[in-house]
Protein backbone atom coordinates (compact mmCIF):
# COMPACT_ATOMS: atom_id res chain seq x y z
CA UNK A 1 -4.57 14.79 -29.08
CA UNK A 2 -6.41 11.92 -30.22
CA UNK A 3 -10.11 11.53 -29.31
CA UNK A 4 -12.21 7.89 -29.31
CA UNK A 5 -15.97 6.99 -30.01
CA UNK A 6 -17.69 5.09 -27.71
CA UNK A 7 -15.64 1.67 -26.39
CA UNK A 8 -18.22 -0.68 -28.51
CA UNK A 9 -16.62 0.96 -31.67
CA UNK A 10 -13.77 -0.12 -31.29
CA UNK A 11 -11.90 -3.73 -30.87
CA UNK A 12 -10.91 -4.55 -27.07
CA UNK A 13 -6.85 -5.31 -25.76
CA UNK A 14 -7.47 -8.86 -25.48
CA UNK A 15 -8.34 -8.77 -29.75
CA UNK A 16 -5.43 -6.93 -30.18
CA UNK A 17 -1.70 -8.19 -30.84
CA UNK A 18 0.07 -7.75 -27.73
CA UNK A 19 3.15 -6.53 -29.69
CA UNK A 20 4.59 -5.87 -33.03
CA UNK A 21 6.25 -9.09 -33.97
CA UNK A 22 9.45 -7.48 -34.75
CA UNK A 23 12.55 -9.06 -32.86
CA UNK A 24 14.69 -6.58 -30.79
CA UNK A 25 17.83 -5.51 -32.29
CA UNK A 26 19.90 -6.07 -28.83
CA UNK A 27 19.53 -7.32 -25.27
CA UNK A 28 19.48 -3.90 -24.12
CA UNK A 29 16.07 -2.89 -25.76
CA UNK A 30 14.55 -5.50 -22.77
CA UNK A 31 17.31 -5.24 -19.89
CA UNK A 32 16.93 -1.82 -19.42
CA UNK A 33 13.49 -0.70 -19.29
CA UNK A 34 13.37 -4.08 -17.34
CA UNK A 35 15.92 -2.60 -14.59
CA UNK A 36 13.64 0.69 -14.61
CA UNK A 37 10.12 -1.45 -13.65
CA UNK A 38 11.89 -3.66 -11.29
CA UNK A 39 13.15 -0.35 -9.75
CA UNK A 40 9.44 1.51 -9.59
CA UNK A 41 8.01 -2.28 -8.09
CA UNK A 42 9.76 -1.30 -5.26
CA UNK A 43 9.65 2.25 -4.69
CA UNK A 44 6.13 2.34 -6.00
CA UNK A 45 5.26 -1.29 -4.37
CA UNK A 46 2.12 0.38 -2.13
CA UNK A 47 1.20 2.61 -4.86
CA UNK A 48 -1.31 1.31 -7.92
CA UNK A 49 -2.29 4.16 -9.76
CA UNK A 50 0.74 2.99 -12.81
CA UNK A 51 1.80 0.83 -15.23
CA UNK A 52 5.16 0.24 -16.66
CA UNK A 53 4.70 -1.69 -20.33
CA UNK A 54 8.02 -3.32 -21.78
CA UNK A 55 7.64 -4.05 -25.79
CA UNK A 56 4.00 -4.09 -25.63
CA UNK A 57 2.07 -2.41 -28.31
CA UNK A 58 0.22 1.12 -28.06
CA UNK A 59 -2.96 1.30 -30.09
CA UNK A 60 -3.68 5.00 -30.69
CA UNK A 61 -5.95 3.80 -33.35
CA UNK A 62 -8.23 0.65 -34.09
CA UNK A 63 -7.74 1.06 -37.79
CA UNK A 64 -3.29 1.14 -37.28
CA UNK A 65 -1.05 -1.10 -36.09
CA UNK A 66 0.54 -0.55 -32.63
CA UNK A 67 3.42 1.71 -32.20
CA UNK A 68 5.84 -0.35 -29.72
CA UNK A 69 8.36 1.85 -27.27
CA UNK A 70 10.82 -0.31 -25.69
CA UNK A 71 9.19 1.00 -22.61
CA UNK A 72 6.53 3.36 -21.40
CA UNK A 73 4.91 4.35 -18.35
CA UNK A 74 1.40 5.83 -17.48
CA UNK A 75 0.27 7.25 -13.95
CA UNK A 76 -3.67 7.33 -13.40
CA UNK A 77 -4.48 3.90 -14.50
CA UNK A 78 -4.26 0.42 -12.72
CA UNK A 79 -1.70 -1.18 -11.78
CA UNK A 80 -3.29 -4.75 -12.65
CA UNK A 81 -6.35 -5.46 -14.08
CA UNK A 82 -6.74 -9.06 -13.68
CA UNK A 83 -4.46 -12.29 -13.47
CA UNK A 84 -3.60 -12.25 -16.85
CA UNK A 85 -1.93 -9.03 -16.96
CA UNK A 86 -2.29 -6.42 -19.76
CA UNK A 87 -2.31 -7.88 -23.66
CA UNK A 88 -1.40 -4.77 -25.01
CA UNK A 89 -2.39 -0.64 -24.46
CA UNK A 90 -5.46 0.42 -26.04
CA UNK A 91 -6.00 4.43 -25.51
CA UNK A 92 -9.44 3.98 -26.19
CA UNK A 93 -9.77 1.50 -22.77
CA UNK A 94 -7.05 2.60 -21.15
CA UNK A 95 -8.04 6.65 -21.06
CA UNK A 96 -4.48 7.69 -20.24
CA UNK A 97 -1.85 8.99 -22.95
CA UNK A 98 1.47 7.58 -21.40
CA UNK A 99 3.44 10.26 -19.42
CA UNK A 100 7.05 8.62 -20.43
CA UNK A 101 8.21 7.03 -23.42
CA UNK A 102 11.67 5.52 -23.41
CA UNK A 103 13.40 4.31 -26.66
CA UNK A 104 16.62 2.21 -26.81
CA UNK A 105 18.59 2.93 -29.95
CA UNK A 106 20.90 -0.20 -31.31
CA UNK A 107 22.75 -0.09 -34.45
CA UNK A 108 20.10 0.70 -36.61
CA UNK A 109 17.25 3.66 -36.17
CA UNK A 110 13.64 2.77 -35.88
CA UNK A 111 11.95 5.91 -36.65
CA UNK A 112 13.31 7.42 -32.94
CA UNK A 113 13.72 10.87 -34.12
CA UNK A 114 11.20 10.61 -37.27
CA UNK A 115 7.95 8.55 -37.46
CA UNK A 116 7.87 7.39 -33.57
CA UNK A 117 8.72 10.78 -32.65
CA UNK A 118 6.54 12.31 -34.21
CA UNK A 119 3.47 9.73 -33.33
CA UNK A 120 4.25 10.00 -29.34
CA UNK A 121 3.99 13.72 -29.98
CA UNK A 122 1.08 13.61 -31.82
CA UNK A 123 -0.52 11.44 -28.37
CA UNK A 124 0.76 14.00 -26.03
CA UNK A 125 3.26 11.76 -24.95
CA UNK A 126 4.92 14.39 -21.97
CA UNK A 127 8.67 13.04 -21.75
CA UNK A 128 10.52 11.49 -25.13
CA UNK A 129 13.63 9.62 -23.43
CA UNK A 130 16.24 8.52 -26.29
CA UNK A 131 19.16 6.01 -25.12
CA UNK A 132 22.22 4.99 -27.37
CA UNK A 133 25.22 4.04 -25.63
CA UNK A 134 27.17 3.85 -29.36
CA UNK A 135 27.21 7.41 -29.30
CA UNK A 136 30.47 9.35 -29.18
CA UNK A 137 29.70 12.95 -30.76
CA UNK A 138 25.97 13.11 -29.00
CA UNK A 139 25.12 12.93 -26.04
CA UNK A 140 23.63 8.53 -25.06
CA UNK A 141 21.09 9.87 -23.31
CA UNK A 142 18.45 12.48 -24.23
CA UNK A 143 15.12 13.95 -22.47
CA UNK A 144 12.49 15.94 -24.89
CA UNK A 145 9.64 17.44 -23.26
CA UNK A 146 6.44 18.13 -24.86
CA UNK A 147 6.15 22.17 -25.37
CA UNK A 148 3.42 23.85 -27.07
CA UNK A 149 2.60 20.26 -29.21
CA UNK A 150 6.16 19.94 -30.04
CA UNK A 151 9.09 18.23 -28.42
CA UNK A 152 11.70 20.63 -26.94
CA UNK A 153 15.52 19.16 -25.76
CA UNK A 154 15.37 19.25 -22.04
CA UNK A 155 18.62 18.41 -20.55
CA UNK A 156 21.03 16.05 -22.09
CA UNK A 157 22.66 16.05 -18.48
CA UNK A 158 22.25 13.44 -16.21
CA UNK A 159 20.16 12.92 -13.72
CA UNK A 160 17.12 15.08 -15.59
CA UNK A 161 14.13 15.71 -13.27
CA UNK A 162 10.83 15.63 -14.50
CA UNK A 163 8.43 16.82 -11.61
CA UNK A 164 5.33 15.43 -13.45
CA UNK A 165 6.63 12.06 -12.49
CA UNK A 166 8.47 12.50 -10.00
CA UNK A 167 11.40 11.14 -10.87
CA UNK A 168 14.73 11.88 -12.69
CA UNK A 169 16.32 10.02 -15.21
CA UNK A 170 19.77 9.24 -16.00
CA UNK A 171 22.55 7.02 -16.61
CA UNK A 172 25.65 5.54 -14.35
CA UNK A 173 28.12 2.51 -14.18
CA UNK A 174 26.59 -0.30 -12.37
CA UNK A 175 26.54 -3.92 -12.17
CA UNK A 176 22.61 -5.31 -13.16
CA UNK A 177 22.27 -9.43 -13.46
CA UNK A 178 25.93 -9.43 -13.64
CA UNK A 179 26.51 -7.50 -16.18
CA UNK A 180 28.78 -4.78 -15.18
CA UNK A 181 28.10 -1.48 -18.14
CA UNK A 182 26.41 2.05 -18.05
CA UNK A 183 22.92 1.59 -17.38
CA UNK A 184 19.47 4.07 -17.15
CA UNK A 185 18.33 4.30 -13.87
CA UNK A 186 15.57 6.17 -11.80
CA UNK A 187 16.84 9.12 -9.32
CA UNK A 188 15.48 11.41 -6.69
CA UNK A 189 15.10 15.12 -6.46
CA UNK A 190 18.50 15.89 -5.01
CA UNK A 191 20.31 13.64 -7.66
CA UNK A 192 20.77 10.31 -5.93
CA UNK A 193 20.11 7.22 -8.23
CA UNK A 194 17.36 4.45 -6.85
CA UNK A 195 19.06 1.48 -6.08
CA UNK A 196 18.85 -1.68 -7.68
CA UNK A 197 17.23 -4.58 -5.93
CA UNK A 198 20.37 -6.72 -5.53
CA UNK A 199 21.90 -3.80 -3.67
CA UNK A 200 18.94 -3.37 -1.66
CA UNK A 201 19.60 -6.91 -0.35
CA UNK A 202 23.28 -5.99 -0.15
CA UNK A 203 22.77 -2.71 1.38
CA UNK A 204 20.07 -4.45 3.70
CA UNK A 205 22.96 -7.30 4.93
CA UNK A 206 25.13 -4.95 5.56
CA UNK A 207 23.31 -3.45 7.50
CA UNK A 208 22.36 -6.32 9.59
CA UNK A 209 25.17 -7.18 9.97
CA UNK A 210 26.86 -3.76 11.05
CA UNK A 211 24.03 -3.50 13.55
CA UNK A 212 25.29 -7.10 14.61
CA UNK A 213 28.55 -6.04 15.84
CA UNK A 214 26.78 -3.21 17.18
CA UNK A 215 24.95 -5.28 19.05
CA UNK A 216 28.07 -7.84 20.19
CA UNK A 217 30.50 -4.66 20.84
CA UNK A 218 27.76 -3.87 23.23
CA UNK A 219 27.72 -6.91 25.20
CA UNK A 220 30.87 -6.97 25.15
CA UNK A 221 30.99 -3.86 26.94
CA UNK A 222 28.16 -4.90 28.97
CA UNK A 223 30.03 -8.34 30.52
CA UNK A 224 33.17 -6.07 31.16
CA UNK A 225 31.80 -3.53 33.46
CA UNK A 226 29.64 -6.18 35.15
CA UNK A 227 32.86 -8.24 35.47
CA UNK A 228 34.40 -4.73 36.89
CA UNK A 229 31.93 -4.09 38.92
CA UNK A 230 32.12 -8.31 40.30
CA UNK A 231 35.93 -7.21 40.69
CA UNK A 232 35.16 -3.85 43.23
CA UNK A 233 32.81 -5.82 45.49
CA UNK A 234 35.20 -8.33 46.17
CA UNK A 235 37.65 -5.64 46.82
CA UNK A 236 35.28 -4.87 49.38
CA UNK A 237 34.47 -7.59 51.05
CA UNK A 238 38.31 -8.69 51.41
CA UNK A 239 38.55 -5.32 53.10
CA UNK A 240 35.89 -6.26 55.38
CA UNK A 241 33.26 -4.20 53.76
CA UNK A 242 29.77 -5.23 52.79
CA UNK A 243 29.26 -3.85 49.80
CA UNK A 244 25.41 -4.31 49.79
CA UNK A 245 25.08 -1.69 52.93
CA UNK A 246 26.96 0.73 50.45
CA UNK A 247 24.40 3.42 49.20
């Protein structure tokens, strides 16, 4: 675990490149940690005690460049520190190691199972998430947990719970902006993925409008028996009978 000097000794996030520079090697490096925060912003919306960074650089040291996950999350810190956001992830400011580390894998390796790897371990990174959806003899979606300083293969399965978080993690067929693949998502304890927010919506007008013909099925129902009951007393009355003196 790294420790820090004071905060004057070292240089502050807004001095700091926000990122590495280095172009992603696919769209899916930025679409799907981007599905995960849009996710948490809505189970998490009243909560602001995390952060969820996309492509934004970790300083672990002032004297290093940034190490850059495709995405990250950290629980303790706040949500928002001012209007302009967060420039980058300074562990000397920010006082939290990330809990989760995700890393996309596209046709070529970045150092996800040798220098990255070992860095986020070295941080006390707790969960190591590696995606590839190329994959045909591994598994696309691995889980390492930090065990004694070292990262240990937790479940290639999917959903995998991690209880720190409180969350699972796992992969699924969906359709996300369109696009219609396998994607990571977020799940619960008993397995059941976190929607997306366009089937939120969807779910939600459904809904309304299920409760709609609830509601019209009713009246319906409502205007027949009155219409019955209309019918009876004029029964009734053709019989002679006031149907008002009736208890």
């Amino acid at each position: 675990m790294f420790e820090y000097k004071p905060l004057h000794y070292y240089p502050s996030s807004e001095e700091l490149p926000d990122s590495d520079d280095t172009p992603v090697d696919n769209e899916l490096q930025d679409l799907i940690p981007g599905l995960l925060k849009a996710i948490l912003g809505y189970l998490w919306v009243d909560r602001w005690d995390w952060f969820f960074g996309i492509d934004m650089g970790i300083y672990y040291d002032p004297e290093e460049p940034a190490i850059v996950p495709d995405g990250f999350l950290s629980l303790g810190v706040e949500r928002f520190i001012d209007e302009d956001l967060r420039l980058s992830y300074p562990l000397w400011e920010e006082g939290v190691v990330p809990i989760f580390v995700l890393e996309v894998v596209s046709q070529n390796y970045r150092g996800e199972y040798s220098t990255k790897k070992l860095m986020y371990q070295e941080m006390g990174v707790l969960y190591y998430v590696v995606y590839s959806s190329r994959r045909r003899r591994k598994p696309p979606l691995e889980v390492y947990k930090l065990v004694n300083g070292e990262y240990t293969l937790l479940s290639t399965q999917s959903p995998c719970w991690m209880p720190e978080i409180g969350l699972g993690i796992g992969r699924e067929r969906a359709t996300y902006l369109g696009i219609e693949r396998e994607w990571v998502f977020w799940y619960n304890e008993q397995g059941d993925r976190y929607l997306l927010p366009d089937e939120r919506t969807e779910l939600a007008q459904r809904q309304a409008e299920a409760a709609q013909r609830q509601a019209e099925i009713a009246q319906r129902q409502a205007e027949a028996a009155q219409q019955q009951l209309e019918q009876l007393r004029e029964q009734l009355r053709s019989r002679g009978i006031d149907p008002d003196t009736l208890g």
